[in-house]
N, C-alpha and C. Protein backbone atom coordinates (compact mmCIF):
# COMPACT_ATOMS: atom_id res chain seq x y z
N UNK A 1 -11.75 13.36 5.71
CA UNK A 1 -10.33 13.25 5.38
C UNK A 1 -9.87 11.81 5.53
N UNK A 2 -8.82 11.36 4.29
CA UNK A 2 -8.42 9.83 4.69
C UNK A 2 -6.85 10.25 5.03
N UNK A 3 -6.36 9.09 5.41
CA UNK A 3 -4.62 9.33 5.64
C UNK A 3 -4.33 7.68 5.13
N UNK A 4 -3.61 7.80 3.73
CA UNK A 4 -3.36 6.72 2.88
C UNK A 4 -1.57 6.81 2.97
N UNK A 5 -1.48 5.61 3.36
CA UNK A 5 0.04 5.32 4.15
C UNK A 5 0.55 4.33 3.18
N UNK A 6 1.79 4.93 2.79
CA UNK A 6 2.63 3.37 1.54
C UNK A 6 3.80 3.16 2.51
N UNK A 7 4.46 2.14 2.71
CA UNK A 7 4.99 1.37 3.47
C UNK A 7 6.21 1.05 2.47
N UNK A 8 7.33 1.65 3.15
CA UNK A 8 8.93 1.12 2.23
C UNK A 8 9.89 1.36 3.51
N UNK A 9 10.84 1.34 2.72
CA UNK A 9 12.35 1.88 3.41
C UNK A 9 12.82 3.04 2.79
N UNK A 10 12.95 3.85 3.20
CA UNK A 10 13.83 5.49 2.25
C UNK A 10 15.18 5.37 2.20
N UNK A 11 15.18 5.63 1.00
CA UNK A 11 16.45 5.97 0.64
C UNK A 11 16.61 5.46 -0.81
N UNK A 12 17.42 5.78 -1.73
CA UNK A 12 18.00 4.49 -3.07
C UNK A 12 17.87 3.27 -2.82
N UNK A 13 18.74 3.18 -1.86
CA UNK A 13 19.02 1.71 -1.80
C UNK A 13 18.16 0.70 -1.90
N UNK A 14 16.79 1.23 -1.52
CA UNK A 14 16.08 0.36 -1.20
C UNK A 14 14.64 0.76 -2.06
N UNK A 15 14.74 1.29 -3.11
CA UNK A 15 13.49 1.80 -3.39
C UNK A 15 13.03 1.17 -4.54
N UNK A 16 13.42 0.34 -5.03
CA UNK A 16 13.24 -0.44 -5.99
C UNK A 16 13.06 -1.95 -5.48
N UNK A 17 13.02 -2.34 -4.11
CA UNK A 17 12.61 -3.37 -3.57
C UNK A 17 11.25 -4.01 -3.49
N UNK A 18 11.40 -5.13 -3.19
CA UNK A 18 9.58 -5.47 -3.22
C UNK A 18 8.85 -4.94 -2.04
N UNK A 19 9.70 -4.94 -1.01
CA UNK A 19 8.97 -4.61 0.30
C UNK A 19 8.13 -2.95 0.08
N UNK A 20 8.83 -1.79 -1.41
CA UNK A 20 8.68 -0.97 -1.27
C UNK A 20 7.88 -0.84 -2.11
N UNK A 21 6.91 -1.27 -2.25
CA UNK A 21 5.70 -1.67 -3.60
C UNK A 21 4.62 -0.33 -2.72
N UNK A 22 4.44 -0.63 -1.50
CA UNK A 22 3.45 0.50 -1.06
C UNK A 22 3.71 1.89 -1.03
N UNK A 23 5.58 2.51 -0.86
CA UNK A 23 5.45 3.50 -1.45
C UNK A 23 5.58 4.03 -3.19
N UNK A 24 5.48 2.94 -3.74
CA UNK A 24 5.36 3.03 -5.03
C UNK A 24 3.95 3.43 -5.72
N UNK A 25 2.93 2.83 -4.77
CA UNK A 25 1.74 3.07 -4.86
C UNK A 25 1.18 4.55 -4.53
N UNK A 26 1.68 5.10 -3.17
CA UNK A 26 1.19 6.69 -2.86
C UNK A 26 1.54 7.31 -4.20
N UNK A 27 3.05 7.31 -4.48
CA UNK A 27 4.17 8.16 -5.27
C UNK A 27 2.86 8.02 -6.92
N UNK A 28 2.57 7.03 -6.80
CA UNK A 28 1.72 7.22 -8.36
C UNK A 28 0.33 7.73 -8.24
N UNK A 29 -0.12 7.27 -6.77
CA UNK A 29 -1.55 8.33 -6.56
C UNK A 29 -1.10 9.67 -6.69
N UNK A 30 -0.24 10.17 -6.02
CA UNK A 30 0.19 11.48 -5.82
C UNK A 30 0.48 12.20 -7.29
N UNK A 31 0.97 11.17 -8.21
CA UNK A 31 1.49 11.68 -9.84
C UNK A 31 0.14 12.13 -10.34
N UNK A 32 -0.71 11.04 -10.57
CA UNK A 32 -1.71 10.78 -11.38
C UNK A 32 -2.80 11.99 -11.21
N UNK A 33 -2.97 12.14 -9.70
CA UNK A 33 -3.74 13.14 -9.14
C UNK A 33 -3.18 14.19 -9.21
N UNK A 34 -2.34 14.52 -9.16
CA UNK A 34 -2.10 15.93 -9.05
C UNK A 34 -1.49 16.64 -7.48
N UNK A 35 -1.44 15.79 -6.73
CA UNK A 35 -1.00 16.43 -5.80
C UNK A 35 -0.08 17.06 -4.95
N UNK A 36 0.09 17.81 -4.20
CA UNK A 36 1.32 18.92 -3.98
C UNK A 36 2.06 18.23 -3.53
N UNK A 37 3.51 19.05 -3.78
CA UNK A 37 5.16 18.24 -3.78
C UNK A 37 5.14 17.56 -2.21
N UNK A 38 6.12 16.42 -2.43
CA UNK A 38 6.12 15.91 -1.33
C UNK A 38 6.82 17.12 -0.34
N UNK A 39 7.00 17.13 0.99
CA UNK A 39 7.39 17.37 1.99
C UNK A 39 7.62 16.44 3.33
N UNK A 40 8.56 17.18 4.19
CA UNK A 40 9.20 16.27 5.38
C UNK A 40 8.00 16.80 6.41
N UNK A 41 7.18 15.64 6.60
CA UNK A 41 6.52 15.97 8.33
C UNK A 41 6.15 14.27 8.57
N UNK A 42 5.74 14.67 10.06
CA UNK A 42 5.08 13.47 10.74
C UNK A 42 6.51 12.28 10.66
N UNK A 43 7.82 12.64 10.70
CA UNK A 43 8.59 11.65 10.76
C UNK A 43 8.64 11.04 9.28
N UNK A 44 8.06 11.54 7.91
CA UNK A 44 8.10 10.68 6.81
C UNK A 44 7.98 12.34 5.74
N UNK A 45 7.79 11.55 5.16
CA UNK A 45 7.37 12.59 3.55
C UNK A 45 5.70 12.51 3.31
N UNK A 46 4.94 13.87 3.56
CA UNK A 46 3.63 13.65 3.29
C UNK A 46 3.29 14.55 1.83
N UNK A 47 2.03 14.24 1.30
CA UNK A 47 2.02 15.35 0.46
C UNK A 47 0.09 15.39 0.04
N UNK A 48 -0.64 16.44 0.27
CA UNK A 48 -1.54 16.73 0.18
C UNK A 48 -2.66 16.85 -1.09
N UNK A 49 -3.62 16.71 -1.22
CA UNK A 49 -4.65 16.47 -2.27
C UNK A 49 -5.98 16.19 -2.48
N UNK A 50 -6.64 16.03 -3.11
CA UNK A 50 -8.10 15.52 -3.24
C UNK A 50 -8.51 14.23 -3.99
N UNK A 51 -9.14 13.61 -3.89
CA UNK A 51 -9.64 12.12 -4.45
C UNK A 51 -11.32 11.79 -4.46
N UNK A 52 -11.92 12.48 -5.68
CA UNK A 52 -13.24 12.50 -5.54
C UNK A 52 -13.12 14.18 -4.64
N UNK A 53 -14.52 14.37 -3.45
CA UNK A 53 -14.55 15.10 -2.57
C UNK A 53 -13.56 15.36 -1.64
N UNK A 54 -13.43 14.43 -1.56
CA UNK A 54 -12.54 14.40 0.15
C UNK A 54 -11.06 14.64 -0.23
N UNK A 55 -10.84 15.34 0.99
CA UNK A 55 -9.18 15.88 1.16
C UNK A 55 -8.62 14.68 1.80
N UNK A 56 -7.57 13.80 1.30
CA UNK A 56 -5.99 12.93 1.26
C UNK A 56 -5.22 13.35 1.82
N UNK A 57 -4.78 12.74 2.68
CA UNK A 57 -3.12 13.50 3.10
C UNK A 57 -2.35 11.68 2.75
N UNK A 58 -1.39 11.71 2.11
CA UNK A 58 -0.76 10.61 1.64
C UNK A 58 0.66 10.52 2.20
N UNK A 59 1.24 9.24 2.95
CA UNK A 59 2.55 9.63 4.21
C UNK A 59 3.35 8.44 3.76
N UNK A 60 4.58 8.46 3.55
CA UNK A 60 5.20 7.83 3.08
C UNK A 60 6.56 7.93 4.32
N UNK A 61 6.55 6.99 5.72
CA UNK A 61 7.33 6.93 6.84
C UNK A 61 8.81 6.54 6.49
N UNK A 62 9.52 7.31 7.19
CA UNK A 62 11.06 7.34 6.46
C UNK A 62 11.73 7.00 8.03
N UNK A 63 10.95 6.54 8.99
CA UNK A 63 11.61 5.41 9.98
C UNK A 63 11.85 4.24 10.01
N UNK A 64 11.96 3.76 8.92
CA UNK A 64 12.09 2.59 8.44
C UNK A 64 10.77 1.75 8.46
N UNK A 65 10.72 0.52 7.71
CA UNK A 65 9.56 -0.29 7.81
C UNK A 65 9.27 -0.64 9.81
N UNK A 66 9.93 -1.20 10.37
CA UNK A 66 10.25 -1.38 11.78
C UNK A 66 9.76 -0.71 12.58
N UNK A 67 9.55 0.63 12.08
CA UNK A 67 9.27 1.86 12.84
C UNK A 67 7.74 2.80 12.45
N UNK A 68 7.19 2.29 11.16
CA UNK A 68 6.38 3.06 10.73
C UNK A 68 5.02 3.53 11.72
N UNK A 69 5.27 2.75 12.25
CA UNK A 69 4.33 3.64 13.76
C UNK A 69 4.55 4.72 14.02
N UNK A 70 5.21 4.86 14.12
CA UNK A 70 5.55 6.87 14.78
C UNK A 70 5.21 7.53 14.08
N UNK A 71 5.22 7.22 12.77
CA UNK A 71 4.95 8.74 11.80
C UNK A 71 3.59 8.30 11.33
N UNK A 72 3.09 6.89 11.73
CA UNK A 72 1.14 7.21 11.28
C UNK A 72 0.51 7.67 12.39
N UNK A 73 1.03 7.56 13.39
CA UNK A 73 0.38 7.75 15.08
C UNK A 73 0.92 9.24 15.16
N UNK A 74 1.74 10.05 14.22
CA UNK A 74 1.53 11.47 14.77
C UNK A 74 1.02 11.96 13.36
N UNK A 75 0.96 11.61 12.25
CA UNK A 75 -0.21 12.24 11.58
C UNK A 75 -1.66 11.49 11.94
N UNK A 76 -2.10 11.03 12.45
CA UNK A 76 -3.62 10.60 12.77
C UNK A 76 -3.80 11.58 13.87
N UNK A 77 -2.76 11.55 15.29
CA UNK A 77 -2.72 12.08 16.13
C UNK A 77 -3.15 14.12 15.79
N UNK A 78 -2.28 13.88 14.58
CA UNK A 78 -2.37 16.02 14.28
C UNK A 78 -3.62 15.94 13.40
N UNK A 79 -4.24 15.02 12.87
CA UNK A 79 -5.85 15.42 12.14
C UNK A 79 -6.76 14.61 12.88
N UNK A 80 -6.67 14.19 13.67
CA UNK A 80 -7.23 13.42 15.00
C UNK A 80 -8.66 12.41 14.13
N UNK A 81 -7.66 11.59 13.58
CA UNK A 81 -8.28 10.63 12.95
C UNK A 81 -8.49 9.24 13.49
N UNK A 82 -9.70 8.92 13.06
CA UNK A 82 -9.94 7.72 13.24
C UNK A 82 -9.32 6.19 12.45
N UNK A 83 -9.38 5.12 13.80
CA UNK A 83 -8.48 4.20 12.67
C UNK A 83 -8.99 3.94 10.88
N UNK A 84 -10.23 4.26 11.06
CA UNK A 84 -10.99 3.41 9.75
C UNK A 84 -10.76 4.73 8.65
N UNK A 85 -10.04 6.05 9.25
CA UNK A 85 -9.95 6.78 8.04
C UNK A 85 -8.48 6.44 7.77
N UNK A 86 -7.61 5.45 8.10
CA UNK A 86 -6.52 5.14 7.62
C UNK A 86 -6.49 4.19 7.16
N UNK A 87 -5.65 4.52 5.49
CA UNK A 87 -6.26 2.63 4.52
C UNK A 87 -4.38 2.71 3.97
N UNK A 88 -3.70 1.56 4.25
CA UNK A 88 -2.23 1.36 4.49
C UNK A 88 -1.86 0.67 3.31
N UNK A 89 -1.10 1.00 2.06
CA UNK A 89 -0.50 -0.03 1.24
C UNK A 89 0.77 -0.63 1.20
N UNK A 90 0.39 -1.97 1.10
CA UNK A 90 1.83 -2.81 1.55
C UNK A 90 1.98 -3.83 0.95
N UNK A 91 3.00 -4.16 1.18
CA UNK A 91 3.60 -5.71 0.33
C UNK A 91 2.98 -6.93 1.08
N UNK A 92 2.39 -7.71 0.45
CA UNK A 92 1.68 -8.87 0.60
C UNK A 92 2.44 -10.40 -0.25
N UNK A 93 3.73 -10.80 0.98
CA UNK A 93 4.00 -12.45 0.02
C UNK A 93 2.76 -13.41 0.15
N UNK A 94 1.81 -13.85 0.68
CA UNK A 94 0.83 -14.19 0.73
C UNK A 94 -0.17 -14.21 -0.18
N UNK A 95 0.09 -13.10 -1.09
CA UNK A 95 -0.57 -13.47 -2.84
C UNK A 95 0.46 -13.37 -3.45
N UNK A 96 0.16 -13.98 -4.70
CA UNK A 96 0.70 -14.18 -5.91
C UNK A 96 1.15 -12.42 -6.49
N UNK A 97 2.05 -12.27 -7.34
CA UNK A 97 2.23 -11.52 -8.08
C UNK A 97 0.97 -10.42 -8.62
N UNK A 98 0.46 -8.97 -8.56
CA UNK A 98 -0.04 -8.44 -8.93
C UNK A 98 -1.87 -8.98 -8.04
N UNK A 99 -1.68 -9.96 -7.55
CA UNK A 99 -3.04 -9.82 -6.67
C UNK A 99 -3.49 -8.29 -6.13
N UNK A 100 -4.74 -8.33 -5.74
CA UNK A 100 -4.49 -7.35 -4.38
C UNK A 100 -5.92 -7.69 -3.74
N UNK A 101 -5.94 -7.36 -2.68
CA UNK A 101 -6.75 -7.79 -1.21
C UNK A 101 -7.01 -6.51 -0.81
N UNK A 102 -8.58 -6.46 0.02
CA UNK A 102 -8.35 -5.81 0.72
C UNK A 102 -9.14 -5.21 2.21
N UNK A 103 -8.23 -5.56 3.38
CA UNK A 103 -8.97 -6.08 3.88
C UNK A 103 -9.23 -4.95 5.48
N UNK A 104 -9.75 -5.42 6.32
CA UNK A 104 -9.82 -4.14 7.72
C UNK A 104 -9.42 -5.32 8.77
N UNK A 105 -8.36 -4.67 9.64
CA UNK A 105 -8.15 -5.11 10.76
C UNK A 105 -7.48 -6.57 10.45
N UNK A 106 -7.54 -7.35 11.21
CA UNK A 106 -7.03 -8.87 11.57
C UNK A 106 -5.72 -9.10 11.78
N UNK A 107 -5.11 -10.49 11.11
CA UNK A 107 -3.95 -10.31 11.43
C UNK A 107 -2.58 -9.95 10.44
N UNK A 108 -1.17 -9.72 11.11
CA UNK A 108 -0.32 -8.68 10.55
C UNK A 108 0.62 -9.93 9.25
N UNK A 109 0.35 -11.43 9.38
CA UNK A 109 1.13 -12.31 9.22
C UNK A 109 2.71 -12.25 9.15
N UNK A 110 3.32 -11.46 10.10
CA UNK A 110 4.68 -11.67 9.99
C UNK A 110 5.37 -9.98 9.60
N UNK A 111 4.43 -8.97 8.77
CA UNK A 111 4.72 -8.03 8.52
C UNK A 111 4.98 -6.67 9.69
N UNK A 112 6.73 -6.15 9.12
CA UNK A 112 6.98 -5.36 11.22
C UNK A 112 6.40 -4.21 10.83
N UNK A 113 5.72 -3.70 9.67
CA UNK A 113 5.66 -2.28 9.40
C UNK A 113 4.26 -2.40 10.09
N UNK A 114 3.36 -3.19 9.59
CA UNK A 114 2.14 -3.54 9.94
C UNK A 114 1.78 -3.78 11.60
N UNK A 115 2.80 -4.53 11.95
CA UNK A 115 3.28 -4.60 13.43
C UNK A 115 3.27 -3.30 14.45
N UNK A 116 3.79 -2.70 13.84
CA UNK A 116 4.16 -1.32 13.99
C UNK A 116 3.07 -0.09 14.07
N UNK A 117 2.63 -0.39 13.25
CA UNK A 117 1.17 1.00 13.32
C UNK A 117 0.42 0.16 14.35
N UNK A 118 -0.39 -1.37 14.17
CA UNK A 118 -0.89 -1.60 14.91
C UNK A 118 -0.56 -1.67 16.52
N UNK A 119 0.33 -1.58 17.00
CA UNK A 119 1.14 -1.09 18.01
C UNK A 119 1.07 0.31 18.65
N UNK A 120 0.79 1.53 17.62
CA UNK A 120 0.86 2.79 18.12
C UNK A 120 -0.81 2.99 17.67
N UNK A 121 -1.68 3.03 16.85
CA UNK A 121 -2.78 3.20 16.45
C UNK A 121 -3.90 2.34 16.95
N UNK A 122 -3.37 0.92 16.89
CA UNK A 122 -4.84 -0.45 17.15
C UNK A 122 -4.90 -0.93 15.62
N UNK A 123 -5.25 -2.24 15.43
CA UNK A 123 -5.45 -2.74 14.60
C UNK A 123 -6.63 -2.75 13.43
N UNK A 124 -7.31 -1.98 14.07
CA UNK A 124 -8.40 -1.60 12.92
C UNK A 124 -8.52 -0.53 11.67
N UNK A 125 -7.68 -0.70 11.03
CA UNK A 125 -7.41 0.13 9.73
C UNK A 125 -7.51 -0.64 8.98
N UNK A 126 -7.63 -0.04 7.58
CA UNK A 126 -7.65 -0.56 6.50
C UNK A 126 -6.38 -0.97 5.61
N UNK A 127 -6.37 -2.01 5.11
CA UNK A 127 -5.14 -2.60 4.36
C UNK A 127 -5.43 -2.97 3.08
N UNK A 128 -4.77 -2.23 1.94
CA UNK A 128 -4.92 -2.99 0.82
C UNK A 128 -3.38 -3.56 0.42
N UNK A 129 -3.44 -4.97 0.65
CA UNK A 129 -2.00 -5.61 0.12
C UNK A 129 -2.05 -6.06 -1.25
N UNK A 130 -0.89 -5.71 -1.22
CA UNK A 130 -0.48 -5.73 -2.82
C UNK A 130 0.38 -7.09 -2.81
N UNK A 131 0.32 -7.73 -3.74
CA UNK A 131 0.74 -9.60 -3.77
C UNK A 131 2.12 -9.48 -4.58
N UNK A 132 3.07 -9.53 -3.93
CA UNK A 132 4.38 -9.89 -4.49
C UNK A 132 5.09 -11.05 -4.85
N UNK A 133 3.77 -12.21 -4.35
CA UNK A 133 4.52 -13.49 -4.34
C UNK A 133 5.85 -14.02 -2.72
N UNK A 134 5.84 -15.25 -2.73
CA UNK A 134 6.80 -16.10 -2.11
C UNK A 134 7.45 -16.44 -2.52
N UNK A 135 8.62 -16.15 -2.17
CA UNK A 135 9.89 -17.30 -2.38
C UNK A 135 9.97 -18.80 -2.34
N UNK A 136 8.67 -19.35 -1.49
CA UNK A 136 8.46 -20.39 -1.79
C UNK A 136 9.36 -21.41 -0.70
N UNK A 137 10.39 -20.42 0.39
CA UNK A 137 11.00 -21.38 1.19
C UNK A 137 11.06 -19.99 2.59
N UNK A 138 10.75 -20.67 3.52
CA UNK A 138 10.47 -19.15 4.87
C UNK A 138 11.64 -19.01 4.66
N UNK A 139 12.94 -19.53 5.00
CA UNK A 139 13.83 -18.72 5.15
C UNK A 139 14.60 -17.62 4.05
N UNK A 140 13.51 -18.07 2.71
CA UNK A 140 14.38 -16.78 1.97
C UNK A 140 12.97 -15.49 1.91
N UNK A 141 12.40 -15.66 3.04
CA UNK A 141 11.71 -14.35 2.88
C UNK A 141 11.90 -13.02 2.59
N UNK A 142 12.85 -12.73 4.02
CA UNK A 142 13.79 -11.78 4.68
C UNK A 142 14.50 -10.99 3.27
N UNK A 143 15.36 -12.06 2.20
CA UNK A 143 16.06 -11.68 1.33
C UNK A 143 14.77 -11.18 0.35
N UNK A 144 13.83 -11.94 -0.09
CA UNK A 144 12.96 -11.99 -1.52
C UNK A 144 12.59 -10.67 -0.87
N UNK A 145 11.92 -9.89 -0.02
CA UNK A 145 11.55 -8.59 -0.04
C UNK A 145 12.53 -7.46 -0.13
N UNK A 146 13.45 -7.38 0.33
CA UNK A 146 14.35 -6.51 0.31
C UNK A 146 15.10 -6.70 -1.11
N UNK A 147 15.00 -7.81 -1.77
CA UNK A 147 15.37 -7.57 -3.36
C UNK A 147 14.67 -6.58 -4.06
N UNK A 148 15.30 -6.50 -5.26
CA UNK A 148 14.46 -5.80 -6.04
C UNK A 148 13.66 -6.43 -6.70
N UNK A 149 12.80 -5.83 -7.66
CA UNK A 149 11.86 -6.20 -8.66
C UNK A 149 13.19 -6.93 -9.62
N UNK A 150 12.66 -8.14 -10.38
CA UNK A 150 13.32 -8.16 -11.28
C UNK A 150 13.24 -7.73 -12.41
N UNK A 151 13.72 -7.30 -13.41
CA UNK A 151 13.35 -6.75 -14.93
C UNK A 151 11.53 -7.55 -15.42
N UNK A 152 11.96 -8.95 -15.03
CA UNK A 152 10.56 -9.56 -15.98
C UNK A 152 9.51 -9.45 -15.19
N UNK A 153 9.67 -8.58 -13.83
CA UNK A 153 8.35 -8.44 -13.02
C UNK A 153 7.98 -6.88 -13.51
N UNK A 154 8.82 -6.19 -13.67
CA UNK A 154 8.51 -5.06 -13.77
C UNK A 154 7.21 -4.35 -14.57
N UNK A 155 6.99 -5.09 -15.86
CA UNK A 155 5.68 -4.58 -16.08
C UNK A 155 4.21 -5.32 -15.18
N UNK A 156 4.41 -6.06 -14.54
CA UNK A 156 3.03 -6.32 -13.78
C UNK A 156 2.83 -4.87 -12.53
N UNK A 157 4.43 -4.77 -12.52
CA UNK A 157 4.34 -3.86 -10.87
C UNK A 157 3.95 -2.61 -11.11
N UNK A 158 4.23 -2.25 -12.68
CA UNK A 158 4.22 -0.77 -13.47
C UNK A 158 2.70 -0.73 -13.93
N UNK A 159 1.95 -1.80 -13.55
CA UNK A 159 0.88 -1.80 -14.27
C UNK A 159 -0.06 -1.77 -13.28
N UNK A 160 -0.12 -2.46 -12.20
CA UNK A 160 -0.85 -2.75 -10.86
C UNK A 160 -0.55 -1.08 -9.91
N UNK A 161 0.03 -0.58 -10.18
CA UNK A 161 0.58 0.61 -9.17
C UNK A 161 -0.46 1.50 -9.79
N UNK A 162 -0.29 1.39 -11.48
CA UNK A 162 -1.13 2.62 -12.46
C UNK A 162 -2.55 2.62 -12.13
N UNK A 163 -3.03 1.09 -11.83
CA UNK A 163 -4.81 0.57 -11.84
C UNK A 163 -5.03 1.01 -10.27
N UNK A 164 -4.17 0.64 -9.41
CA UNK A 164 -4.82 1.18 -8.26
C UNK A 164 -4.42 2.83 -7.32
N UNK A 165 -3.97 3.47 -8.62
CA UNK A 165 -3.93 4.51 -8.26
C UNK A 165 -5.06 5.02 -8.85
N UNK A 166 -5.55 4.91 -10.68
CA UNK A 166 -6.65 5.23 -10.89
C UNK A 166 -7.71 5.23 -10.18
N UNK A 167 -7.94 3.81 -9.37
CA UNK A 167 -9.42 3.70 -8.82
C UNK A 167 -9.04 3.89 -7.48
N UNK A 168 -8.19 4.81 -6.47
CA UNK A 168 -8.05 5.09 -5.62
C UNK A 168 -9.26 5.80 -4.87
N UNK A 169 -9.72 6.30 -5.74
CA UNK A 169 -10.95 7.72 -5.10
C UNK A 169 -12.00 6.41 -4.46
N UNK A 170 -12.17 5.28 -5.04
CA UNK A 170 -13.38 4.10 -4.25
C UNK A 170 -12.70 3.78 -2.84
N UNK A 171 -11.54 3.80 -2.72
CA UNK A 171 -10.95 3.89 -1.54
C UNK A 171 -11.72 4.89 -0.84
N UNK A 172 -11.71 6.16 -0.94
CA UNK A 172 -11.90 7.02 -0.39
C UNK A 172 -13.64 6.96 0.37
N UNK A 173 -14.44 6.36 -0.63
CA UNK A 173 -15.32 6.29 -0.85
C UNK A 173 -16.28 5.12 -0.03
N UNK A 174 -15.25 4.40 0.78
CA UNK A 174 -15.54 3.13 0.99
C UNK A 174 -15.86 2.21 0.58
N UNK A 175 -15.49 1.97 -0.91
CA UNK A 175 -15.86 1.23 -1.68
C UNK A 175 -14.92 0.25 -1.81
N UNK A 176 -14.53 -0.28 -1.12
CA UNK A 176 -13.54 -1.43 -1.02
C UNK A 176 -13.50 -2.20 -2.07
N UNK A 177 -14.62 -3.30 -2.01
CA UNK A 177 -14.92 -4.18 -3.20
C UNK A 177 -15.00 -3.96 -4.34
N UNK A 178 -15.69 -2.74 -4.68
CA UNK A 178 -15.28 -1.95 -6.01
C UNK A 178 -13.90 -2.07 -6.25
N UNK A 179 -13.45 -1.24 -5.57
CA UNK A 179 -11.90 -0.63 -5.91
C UNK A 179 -11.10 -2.25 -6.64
N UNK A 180 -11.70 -3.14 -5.49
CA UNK A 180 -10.88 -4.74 -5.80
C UNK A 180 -10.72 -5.42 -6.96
N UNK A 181 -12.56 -4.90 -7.22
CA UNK A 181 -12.83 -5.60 -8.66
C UNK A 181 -12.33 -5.22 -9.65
N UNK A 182 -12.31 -3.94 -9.72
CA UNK A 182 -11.86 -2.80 -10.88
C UNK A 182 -10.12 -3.39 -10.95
N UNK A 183 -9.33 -3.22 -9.71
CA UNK A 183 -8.19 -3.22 -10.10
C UNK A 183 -8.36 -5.10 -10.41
N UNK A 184 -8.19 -6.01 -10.13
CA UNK A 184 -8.51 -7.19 -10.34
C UNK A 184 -9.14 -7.47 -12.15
N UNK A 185 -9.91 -6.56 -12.42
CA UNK A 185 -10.43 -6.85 -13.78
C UNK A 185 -9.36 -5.86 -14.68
N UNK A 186 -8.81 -4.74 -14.19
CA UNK A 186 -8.06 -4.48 -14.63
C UNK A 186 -6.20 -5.35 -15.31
N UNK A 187 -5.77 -5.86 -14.02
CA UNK A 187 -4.69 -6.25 -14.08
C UNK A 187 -4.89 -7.65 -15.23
N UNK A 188 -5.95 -8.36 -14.73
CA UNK A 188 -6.86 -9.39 -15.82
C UNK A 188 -6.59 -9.34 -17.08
N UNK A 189 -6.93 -7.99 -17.55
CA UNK A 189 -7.36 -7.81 -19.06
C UNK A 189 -5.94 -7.63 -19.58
N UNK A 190 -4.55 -7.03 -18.70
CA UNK A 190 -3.47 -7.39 -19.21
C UNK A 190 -2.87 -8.36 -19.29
N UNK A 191 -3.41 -9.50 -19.10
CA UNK A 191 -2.86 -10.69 -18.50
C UNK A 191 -1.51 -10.95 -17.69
N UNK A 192 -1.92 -9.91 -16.56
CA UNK A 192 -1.38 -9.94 -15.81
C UNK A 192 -1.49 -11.13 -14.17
N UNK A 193 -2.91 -11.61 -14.52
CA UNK A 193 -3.54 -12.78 -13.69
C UNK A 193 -4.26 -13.70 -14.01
N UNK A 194 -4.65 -14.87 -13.51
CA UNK A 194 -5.35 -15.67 -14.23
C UNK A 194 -6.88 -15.04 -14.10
N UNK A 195 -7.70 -15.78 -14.74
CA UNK A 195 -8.88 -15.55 -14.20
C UNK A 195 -9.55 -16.63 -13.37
N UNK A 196 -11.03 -15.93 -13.14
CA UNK A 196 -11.77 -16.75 -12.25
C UNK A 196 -10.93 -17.82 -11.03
N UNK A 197 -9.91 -16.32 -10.53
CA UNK A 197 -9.15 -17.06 -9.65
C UNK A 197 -9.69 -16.56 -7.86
N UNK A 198 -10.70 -16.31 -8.20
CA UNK A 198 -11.17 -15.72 -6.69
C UNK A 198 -10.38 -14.33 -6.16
N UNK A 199 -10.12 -13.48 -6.90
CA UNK A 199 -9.22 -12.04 -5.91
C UNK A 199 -10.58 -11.07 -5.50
N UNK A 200 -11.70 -11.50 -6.11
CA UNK A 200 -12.64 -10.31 -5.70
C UNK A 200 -13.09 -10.60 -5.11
N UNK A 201 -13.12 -11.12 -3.84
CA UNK A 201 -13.90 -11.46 -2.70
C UNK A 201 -12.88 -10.27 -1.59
N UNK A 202 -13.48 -9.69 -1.12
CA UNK A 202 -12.76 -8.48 0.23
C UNK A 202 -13.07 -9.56 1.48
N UNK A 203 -11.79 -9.63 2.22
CA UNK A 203 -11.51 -10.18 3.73
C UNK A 203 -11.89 -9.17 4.69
């Protein structure tokens, strides 16, 4: 069993933000696959399925980013999982637009959601960040995530969400680097990235 965690804020207000790129990501595994309606547990919205062999439980924490500890530390806690069967998607300013990484353990660079599980769980899970880009000045961090997408980002984000929900099951699979390349050669061929820019190397 894996427990694949997207990382936002609930509610409207905020769901069209950049910070909320990781639950944008479950919400399209969950479409694509087939899997049963969301529901309220573990402090968030989970909703159940298969990917390849293995049974998914996919958790989307509605304690805010700040808080997302509580609701991965009591679903790991109720399927008494290990850190390495939890792989977390999240917003990454640290790449460029439509990058994605992906990496186990290290450090959180600044991120409280990330902060947060590693706090109630330990730091050894899996992370695939998704690259939203910088603002380009620290102090407009804070604002650039909690914005929204703008209109002219929107097809990279509509497109990167679709590729790594497809090749989600290599997740499952431990296929990290796969999964990287695939979505990486994917987003590529829309020119959605440059090439031969180094994203397929796994940290």
């Amino acid at each position: 069993m894996r427990l694949f965690v997207g990382l936002g804020n609930p509610g409207t207000k905020y769901q069209d933000n950049r910070h909320n790129i990781g639950f944008m990501a479950v919400d399209e595994i969950a479409r694509r696959h087939g899997f049963a309606p969301w529901r309220r547990r573990f402090q968030g919205e989970s909703s159940e399925g298969r990917l390849g062999q293995e049974r998914v439980i996919l958790l989307k924490p509605t304690t805010f980013m700040n808080n997302s500890g509580h609701a991965v530390q009591d679903a790991v806690h109720f399927y008494k999982l290990a850190q390495g069967d939890v792989v977390v998607f999240h917003d990454e300013i640290e790449l460029t637009p439509a990058k994605v990484r992906v990496k186990v353990g290290g450090g959180i660079a600044g991120h409280n959601g990330l902060r947060s599980i590693s706090a109630h769980i330990g730091n050894e899970y899996r992370r695939v960040r998704l690259g939203i880009g910088h603002p380009g000045v620290k102090d407009r961090v804070l604002t650039h995530v909690l914005d929204d997408f703008a209109r002219s980002e929107r097809p990279w984000v509509e497109a990167l969400v679709n590729v790594v929900a497809e090749n989600a099951a290599l997740l499952v699979a431990g296929q990290d680097t796969a999964f990287q390349n695939k979505v990486h050669l994917a987003v590529q061929a829309k020119g959605l990235v440059e090439k031969n820019d180094g994203s397929e190397s796994v940290e």
